[in-house]
PDB file of N, CA and C in Angstrom:
ATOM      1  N   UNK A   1       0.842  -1.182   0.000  1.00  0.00           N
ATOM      2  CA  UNK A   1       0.000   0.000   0.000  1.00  0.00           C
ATOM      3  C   UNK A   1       0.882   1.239   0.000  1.00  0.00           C
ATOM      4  N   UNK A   2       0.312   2.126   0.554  1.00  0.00           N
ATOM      5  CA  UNK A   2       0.942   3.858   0.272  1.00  0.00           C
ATOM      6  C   UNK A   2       2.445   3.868   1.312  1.00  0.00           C
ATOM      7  N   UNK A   3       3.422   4.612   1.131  1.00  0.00           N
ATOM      8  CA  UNK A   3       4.000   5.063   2.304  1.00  0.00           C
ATOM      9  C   UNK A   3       3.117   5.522   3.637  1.00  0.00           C
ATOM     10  N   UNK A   4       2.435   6.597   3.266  1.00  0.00           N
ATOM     11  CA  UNK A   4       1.827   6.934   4.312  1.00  0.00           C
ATOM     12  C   UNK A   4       0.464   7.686   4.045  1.00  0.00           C
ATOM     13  N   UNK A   5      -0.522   7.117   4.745  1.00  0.00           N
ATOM     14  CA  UNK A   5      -2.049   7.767   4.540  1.00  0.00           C
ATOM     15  C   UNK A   5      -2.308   8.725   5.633  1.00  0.00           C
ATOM     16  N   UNK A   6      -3.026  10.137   5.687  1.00  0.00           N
ATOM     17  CA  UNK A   6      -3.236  10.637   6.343  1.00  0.00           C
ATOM     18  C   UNK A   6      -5.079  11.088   6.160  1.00  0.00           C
ATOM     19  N   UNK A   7      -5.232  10.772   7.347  1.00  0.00           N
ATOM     20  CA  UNK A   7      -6.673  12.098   7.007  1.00  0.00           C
ATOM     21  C   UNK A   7      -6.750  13.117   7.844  1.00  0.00           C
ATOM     22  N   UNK A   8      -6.728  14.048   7.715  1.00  0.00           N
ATOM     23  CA  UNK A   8      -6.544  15.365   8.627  1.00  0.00           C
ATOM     24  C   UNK A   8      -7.648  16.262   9.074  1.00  0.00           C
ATOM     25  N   UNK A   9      -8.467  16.741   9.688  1.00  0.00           N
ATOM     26  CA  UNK A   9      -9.079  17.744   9.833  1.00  0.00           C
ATOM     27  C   UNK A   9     -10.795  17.070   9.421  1.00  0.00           C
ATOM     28  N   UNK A  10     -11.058  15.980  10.046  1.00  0.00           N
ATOM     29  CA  UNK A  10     -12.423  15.688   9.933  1.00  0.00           C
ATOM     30  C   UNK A  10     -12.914  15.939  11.103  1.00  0.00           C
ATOM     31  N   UNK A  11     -12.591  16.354  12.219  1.00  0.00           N
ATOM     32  CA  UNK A  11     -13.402  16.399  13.156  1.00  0.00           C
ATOM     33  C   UNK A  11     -14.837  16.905  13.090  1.00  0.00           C
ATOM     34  N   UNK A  12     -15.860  16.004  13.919  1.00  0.00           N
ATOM     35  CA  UNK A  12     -17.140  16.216  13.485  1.00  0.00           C
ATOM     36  C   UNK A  12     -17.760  16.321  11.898  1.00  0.00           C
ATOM     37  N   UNK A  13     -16.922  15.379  11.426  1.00  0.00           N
ATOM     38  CA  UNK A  13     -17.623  14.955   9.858  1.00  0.00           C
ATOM     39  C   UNK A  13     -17.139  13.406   9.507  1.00  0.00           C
ATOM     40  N   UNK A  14     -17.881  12.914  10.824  1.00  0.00           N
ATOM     41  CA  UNK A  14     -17.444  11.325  10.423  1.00  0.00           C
ATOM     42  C   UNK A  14     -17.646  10.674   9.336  1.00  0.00           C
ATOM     43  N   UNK A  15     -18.714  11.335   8.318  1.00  0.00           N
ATOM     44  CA  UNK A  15     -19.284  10.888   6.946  1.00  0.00           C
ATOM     45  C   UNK A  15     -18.004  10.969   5.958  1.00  0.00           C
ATOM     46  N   UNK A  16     -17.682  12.273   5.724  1.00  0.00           N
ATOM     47  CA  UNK A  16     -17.417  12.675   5.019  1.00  0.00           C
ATOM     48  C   UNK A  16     -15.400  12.119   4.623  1.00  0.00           C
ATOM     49  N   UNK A  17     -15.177  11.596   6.020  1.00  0.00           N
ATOM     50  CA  UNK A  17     -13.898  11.014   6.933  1.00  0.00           C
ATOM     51  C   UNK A  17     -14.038   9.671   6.031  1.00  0.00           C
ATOM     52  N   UNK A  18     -15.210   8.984   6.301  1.00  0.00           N
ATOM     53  CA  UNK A  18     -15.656   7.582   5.608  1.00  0.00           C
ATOM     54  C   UNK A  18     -15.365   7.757   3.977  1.00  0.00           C
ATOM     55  N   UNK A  19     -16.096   9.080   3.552  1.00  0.00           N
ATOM     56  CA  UNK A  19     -15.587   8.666   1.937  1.00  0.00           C
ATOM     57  C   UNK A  19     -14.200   8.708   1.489  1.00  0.00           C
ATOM     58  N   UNK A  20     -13.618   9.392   2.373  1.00  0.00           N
ATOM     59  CA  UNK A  20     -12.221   9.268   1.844  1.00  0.00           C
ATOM     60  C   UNK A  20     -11.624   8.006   2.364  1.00  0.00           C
ATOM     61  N   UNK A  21     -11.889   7.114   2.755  1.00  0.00           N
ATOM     62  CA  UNK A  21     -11.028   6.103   3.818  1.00  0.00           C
ATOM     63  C   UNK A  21     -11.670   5.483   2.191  1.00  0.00           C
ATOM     64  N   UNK A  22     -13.051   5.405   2.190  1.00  0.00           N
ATOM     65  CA  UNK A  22     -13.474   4.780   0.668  1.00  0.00           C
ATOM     66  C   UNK A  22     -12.919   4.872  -0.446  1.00  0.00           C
ATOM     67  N   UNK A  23     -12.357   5.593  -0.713  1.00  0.00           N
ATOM     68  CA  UNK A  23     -11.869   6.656  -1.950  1.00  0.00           C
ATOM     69  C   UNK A  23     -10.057   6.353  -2.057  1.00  0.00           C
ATOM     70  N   UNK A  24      -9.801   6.007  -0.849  1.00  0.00           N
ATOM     71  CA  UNK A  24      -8.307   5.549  -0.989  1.00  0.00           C
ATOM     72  C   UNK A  24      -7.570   4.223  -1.655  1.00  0.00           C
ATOM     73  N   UNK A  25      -8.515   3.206  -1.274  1.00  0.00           N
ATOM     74  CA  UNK A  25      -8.460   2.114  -2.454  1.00  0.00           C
ATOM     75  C   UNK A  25      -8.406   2.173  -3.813  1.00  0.00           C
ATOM     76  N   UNK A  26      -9.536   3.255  -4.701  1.00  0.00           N
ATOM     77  CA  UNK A  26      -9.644   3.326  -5.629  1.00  0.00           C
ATOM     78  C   UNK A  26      -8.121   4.110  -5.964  1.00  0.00           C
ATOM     79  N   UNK A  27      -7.793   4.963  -5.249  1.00  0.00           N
ATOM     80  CA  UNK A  27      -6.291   5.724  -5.256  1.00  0.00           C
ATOM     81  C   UNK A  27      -5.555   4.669  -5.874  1.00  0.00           C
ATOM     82  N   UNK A  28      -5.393   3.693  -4.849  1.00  0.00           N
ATOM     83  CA  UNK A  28      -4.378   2.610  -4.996  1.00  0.00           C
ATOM     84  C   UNK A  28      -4.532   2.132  -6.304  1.00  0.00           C
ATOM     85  N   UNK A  29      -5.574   1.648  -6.950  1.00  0.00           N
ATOM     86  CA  UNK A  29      -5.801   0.619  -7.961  1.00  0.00           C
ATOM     87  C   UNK A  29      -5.508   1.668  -9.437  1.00  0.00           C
ATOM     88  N   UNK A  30      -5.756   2.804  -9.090  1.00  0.00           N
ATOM     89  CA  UNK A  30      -5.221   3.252 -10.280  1.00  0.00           C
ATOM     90  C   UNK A  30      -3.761   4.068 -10.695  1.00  0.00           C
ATOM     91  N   UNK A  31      -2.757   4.281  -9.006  1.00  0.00           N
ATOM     92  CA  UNK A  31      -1.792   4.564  -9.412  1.00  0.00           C
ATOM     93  C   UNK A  31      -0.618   3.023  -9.520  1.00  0.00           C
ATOM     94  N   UNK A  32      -1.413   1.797  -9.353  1.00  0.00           N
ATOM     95  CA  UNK A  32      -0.751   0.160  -8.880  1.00  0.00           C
ATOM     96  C   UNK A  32       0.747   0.403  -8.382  1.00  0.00           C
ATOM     97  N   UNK A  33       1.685   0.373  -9.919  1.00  0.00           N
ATOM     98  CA  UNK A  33       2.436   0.494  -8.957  1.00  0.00           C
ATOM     99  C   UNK A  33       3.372   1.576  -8.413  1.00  0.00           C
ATOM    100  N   UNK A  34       4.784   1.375  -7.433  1.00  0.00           N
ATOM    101  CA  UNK A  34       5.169   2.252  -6.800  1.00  0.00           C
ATOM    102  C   UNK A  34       4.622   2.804  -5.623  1.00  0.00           C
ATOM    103  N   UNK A  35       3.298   2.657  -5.338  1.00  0.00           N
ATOM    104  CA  UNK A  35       2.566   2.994  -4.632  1.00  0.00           C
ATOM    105  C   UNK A  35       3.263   3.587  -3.269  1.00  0.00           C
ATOM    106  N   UNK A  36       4.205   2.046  -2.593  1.00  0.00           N
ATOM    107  CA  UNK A  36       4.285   2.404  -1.364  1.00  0.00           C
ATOM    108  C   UNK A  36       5.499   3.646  -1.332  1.00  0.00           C
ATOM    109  N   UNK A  37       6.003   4.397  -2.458  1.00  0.00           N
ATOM    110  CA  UNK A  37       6.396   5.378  -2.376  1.00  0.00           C
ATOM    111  C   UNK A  37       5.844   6.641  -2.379  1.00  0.00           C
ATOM    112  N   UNK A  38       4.494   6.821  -2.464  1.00  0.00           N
ATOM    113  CA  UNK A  38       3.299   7.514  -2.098  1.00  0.00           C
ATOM    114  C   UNK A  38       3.014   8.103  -0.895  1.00  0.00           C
ATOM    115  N   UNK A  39       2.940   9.404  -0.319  1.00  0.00           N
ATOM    116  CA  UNK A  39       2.140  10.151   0.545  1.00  0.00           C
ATOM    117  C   UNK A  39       1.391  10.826  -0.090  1.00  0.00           C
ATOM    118  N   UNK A  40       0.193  10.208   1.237  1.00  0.00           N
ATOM    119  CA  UNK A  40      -1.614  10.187   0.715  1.00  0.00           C
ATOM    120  C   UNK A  40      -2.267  11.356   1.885  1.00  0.00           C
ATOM    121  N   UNK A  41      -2.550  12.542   1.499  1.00  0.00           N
ATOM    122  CA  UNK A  41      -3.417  13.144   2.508  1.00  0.00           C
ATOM    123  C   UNK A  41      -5.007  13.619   1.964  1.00  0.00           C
ATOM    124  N   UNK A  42      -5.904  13.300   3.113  1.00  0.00           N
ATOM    125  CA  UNK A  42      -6.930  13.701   2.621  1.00  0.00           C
ATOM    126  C   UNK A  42      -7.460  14.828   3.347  1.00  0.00           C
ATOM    127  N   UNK A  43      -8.164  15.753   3.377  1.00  0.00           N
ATOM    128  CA  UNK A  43      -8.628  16.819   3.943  1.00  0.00           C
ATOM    129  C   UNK A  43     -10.120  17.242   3.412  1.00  0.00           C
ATOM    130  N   UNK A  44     -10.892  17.927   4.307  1.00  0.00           N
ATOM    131  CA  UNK A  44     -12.318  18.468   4.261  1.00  0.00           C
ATOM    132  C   UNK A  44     -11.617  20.088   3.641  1.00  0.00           C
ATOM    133  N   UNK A  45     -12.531  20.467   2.769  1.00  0.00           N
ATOM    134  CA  UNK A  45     -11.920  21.722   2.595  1.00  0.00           C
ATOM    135  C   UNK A  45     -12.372  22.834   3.029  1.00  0.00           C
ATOM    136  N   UNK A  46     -11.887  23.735   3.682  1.00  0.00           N
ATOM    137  CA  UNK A  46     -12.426  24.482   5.036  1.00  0.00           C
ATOM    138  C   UNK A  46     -13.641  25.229   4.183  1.00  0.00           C
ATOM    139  N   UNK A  47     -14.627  25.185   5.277  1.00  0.00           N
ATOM    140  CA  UNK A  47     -16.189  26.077   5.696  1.00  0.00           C
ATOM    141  C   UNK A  47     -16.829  25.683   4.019  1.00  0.00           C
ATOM    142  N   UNK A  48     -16.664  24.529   3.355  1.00  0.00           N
ATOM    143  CA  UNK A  48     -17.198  23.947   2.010  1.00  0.00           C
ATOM    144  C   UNK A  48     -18.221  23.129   2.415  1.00  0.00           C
ATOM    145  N   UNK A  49     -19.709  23.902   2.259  1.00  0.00           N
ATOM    146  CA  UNK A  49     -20.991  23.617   2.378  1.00  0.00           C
ATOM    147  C   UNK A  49     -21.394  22.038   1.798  1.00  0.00           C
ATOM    148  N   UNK A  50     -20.265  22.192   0.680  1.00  0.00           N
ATOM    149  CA  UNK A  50     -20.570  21.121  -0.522  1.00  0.00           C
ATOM    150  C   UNK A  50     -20.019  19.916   0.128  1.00  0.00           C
ATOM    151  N   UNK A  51     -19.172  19.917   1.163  1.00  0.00           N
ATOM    152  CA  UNK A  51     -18.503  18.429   1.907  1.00  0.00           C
ATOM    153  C   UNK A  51     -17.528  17.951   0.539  1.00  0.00           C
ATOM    154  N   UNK A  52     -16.428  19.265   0.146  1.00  0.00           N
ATOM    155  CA  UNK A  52     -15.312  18.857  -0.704  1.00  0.00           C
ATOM    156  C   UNK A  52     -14.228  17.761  -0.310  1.00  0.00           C
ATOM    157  N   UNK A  53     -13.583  17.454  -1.112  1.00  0.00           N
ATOM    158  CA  UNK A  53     -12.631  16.645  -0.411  1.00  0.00           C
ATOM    159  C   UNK A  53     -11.137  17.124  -0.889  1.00  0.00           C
ATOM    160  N   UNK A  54     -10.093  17.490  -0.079  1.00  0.00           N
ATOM    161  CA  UNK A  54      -9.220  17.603  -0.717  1.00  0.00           C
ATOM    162  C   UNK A  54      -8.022  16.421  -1.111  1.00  0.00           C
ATOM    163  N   UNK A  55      -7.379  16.251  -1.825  1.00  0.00           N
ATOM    164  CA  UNK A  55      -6.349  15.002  -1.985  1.00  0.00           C
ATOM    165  C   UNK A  55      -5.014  15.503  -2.157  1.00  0.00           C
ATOM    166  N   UNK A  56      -3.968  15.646  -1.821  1.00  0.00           N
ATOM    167  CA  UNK A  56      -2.811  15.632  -1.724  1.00  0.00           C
ATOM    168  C   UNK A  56      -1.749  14.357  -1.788  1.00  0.00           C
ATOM    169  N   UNK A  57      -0.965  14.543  -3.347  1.00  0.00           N
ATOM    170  CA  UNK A  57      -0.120  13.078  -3.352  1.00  0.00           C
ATOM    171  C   UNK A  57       0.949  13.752  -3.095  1.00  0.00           C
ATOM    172  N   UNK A  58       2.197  13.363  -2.583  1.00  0.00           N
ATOM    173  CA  UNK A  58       3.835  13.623  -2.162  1.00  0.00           C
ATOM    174  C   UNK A  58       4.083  12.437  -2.235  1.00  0.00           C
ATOM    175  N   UNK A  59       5.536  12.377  -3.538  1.00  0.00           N
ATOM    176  CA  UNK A  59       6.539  11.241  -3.655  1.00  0.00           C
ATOM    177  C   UNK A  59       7.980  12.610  -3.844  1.00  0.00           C
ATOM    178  N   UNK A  60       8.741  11.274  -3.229  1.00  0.00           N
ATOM    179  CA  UNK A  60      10.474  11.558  -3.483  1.00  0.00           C
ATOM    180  C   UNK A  60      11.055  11.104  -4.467  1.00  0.00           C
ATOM    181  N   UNK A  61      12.105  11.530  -5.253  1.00  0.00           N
ATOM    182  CA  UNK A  61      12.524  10.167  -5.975  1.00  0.00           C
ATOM    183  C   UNK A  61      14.130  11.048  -6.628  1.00  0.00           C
ATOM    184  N   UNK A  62      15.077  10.420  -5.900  1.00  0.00           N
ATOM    185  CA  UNK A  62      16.525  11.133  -5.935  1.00  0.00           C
ATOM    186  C   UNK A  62      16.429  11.797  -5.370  1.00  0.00           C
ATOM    187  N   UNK A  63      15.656  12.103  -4.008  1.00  0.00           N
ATOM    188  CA  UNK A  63      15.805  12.972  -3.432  1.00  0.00           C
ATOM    189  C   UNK A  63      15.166  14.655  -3.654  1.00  0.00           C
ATOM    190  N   UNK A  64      14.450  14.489  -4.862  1.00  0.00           N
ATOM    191  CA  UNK A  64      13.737  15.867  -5.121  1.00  0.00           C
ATOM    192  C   UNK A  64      12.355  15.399  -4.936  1.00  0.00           C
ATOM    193  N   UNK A  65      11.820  16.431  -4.521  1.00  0.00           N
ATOM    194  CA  UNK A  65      10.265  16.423  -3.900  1.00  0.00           C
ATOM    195  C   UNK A  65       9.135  17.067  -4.930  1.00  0.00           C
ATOM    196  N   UNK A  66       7.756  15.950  -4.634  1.00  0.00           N
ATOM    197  CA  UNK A  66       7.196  16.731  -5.982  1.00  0.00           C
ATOM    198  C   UNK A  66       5.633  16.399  -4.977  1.00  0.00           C
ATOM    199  N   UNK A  67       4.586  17.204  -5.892  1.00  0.00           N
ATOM    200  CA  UNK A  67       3.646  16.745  -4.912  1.00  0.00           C
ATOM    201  C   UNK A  67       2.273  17.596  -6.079  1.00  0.00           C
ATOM    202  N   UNK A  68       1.374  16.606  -5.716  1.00  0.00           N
ATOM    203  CA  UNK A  68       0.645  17.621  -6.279  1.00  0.00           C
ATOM    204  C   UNK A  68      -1.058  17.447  -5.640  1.00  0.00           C
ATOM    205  N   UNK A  69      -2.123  18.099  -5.690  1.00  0.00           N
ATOM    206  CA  UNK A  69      -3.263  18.606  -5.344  1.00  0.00           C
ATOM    207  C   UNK A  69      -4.505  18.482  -6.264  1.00  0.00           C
ATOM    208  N   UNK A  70      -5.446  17.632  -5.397  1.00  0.00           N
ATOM    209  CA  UNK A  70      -6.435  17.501  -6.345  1.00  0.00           C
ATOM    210  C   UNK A  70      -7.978  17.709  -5.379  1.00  0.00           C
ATOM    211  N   UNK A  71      -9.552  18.073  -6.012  1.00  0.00           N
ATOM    212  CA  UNK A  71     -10.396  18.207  -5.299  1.00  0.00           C
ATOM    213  C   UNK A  71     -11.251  16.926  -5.629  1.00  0.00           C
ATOM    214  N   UNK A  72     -12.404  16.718  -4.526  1.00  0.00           N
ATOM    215  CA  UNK A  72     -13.571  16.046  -5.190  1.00  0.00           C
ATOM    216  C   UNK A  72     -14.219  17.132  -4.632  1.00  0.00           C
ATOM    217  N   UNK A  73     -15.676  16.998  -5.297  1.00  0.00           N
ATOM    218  CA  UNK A  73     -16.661  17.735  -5.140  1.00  0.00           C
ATOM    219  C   UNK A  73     -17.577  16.519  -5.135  1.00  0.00           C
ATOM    220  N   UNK A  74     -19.036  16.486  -4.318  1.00  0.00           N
ATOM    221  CA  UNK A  74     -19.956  15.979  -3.874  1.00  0.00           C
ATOM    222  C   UNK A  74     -20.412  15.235  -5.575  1.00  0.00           C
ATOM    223  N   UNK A  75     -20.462  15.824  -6.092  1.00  0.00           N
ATOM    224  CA  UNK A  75     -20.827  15.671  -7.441  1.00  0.00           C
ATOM    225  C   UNK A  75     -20.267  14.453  -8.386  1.00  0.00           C
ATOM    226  N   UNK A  76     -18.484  14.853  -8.074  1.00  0.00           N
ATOM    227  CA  UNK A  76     -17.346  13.895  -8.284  1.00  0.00           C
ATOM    228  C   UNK A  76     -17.821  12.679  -8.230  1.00  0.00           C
ATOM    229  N   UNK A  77     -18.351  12.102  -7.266  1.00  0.00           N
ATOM    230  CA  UNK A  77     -18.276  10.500  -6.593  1.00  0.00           C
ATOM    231  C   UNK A  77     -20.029  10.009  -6.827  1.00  0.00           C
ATOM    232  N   UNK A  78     -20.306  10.571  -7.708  1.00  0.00           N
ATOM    233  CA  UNK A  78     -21.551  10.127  -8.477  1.00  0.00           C
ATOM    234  C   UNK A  78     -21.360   8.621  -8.853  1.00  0.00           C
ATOM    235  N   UNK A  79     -20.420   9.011  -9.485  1.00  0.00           N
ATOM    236  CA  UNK A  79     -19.901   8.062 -11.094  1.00  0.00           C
ATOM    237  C   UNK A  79     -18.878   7.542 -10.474  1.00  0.00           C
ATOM    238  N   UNK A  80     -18.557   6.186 -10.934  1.00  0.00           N
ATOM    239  CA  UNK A  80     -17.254   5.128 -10.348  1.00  0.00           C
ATOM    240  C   UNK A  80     -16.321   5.951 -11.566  1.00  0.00           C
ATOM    241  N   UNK A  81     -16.406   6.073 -12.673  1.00  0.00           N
ATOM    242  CA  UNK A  81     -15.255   5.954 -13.949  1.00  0.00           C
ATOM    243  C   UNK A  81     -14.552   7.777 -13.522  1.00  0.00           C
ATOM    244  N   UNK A  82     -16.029   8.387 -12.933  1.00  0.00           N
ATOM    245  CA  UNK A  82     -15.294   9.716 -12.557  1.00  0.00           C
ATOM    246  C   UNK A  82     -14.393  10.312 -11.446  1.00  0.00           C
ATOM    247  N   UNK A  83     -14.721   8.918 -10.351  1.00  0.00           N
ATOM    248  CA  UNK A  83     -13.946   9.373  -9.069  1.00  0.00           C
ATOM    249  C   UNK A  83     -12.417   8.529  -9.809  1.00  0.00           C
ATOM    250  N   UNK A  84     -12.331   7.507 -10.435  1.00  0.00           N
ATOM    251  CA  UNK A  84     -11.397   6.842 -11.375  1.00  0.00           C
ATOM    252  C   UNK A  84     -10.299   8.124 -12.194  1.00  0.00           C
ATOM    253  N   UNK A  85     -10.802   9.030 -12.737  1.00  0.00           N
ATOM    254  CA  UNK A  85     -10.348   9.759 -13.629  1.00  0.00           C
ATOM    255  C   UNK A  85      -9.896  11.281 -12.396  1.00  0.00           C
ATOM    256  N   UNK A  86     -10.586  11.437 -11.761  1.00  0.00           N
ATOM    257  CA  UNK A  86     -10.145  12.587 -10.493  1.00  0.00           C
ATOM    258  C   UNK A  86      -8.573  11.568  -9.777  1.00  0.00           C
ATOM    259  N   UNK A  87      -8.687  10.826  -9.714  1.00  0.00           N
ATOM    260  CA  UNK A  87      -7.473   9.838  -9.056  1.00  0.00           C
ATOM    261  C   UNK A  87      -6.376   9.728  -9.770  1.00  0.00           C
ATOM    262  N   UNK A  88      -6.646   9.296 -11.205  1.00  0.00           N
ATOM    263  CA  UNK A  88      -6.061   9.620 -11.893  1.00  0.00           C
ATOM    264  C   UNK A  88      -5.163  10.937 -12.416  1.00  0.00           C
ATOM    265  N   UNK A  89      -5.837  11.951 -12.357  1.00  0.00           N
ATOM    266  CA  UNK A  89      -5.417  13.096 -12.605  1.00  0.00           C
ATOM    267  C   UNK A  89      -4.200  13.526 -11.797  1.00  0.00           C
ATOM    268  N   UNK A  90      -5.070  13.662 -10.495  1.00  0.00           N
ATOM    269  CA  UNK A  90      -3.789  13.675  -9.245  1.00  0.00           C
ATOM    270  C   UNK A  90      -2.456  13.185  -9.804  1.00  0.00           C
ATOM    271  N   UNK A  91      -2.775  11.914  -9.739  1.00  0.00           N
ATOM    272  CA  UNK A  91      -1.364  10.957  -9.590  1.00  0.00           C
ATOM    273  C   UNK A  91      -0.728  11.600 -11.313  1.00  0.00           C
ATOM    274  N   UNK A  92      -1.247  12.022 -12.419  1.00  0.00           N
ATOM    275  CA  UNK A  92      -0.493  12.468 -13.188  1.00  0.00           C
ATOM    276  C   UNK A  92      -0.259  13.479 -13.187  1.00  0.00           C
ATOM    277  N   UNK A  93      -0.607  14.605 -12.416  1.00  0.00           N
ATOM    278  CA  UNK A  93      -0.166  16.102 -12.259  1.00  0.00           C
ATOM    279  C   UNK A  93       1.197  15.873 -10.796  1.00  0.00           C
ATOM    280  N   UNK A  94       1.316  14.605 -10.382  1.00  0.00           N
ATOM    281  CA  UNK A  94       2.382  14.543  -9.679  1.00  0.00           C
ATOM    282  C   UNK A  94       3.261  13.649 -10.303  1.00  0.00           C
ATOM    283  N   UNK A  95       3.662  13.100 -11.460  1.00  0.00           N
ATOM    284  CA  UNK A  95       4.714  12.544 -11.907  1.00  0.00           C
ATOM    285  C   UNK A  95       5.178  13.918 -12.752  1.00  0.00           C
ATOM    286  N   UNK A  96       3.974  14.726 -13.411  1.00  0.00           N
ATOM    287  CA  UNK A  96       4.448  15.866 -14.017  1.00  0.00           C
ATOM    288  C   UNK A  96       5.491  16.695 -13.092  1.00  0.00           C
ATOM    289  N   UNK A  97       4.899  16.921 -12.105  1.00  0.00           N
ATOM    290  CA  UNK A  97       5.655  17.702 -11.483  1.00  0.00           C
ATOM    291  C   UNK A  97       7.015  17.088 -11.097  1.00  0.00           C
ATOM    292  N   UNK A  98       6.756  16.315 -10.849  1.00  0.00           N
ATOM    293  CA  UNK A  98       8.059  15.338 -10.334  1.00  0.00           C
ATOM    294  C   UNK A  98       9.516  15.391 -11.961  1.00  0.00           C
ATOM    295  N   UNK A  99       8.930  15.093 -12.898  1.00  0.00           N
ATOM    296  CA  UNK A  99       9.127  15.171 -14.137  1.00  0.00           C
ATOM    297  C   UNK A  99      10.066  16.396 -14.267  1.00  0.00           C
ATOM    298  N   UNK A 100       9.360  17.452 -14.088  1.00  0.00           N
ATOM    299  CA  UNK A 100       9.744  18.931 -14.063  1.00  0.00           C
ATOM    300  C   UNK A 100      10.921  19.350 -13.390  1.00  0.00           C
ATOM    301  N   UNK A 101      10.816  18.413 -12.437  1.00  0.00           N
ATOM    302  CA  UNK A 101      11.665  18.982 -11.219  1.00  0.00           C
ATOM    303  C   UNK A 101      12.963  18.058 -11.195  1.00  0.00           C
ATOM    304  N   UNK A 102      12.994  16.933 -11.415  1.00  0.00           N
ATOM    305  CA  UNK A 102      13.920  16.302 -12.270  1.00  0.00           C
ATOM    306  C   UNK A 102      14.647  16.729 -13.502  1.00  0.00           C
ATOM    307  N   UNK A 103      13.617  17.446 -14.512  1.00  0.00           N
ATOM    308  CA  UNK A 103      14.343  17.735 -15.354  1.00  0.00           C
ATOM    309  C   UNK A 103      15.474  19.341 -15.313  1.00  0.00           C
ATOM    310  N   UNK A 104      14.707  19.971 -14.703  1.00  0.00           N
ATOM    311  CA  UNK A 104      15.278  21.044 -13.987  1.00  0.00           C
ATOM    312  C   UNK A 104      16.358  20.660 -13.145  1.00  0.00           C
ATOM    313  N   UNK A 105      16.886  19.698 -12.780  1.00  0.00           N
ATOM    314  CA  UNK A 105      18.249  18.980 -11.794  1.00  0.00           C
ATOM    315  C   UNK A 105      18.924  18.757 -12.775  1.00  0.00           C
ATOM    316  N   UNK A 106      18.744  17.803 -13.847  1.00  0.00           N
ATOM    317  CA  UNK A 106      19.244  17.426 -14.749  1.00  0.00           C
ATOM    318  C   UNK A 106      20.068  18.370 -15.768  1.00  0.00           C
ATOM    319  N   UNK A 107      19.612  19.384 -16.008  1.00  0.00           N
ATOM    320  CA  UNK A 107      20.022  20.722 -17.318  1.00  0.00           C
ATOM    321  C   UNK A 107      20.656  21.591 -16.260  1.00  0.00           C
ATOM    322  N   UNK A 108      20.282  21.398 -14.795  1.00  0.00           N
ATOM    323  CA  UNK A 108      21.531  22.420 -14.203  1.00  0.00           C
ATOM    324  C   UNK A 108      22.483  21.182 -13.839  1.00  0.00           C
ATOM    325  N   UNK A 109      22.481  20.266 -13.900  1.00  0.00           N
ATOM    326  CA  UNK A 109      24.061  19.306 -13.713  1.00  0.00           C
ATOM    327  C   UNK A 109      24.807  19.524 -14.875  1.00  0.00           C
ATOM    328  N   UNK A 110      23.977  19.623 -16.189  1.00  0.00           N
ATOM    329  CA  UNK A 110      24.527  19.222 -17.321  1.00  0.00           C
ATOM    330  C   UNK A 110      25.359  20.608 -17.588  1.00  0.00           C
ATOM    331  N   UNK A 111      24.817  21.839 -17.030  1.00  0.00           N
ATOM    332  CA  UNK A 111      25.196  23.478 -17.361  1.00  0.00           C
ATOM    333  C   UNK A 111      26.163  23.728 -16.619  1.00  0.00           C
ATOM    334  N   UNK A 112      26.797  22.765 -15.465  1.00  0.00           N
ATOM    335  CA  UNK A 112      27.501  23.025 -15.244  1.00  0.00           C
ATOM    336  C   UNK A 112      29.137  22.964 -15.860  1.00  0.00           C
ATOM    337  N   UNK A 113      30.165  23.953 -15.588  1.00  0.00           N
ATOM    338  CA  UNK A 113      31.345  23.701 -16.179  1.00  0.00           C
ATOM    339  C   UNK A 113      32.270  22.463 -15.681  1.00  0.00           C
ATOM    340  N   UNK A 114      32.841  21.913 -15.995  1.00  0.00           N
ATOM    341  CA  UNK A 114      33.518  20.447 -16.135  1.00  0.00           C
ATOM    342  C   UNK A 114      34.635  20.984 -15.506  1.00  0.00           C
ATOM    343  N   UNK A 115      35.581  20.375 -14.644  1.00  0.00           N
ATOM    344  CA  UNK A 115      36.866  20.943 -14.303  1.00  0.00           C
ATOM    345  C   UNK A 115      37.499  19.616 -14.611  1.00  0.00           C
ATOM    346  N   UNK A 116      38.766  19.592 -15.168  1.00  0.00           N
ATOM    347  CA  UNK A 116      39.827  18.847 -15.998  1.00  0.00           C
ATOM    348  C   UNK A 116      41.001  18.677 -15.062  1.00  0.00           C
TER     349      UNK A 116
END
């Protein structure tokens, strides 16, 4: 499973605590693998009438940090293929970033001058 799952800030929204504990499996099955190099946070998103959910993925990898941010909305978790594709998204707006930030390490190693 994940490195590490968090849920943060449900107090007095035991419901809403439940869909994400729900919602974390489906996480799993669509980022498979690597997984347990994964930090998983979930969060209520403050004074959101709508009972949003927030998702937060964080992976390492060489040591550079990448992370990225995703919502559900009440609406979201209608549809199985749509809470599928919100999960999805996440986990590819964090290899992007990760991507980015790698490649940005990479072109300043390479820019650097060579000493002989």
């Amino acid at each position: 499973m994940f490195k590490s799952v968090k849920y943060v800030g449900f107090d007095g929204r035991p419901e809403l605590e439940a869909t994400a504990k729900q919602l974390t499996p489906v996480l799993a099955n669509e980022i498979r693998q690597r997984q347990q190099d994964v930090e998983v946070a979930w969060t209520p998103l403050p004074s959101d009438p709508d009972q949003s959910l927030s998702l937060t993925l964080a992976r390492t990898v060489n040591g550079v940090e990448g992370a990225a941010l995703g919502t559900f909305a009440p609406s979201d978790l209608v549809e199985a293929w749509l809470v599928r594709s919100r999960c999805r998204a996440v986990w590819s707006d964090l290899l992007e970033d990760l991507s980015q930030r790698l490649g940005a390490r990479v072109h300043e190693a390479l820019s650097e001058p060579l000493e002989v």
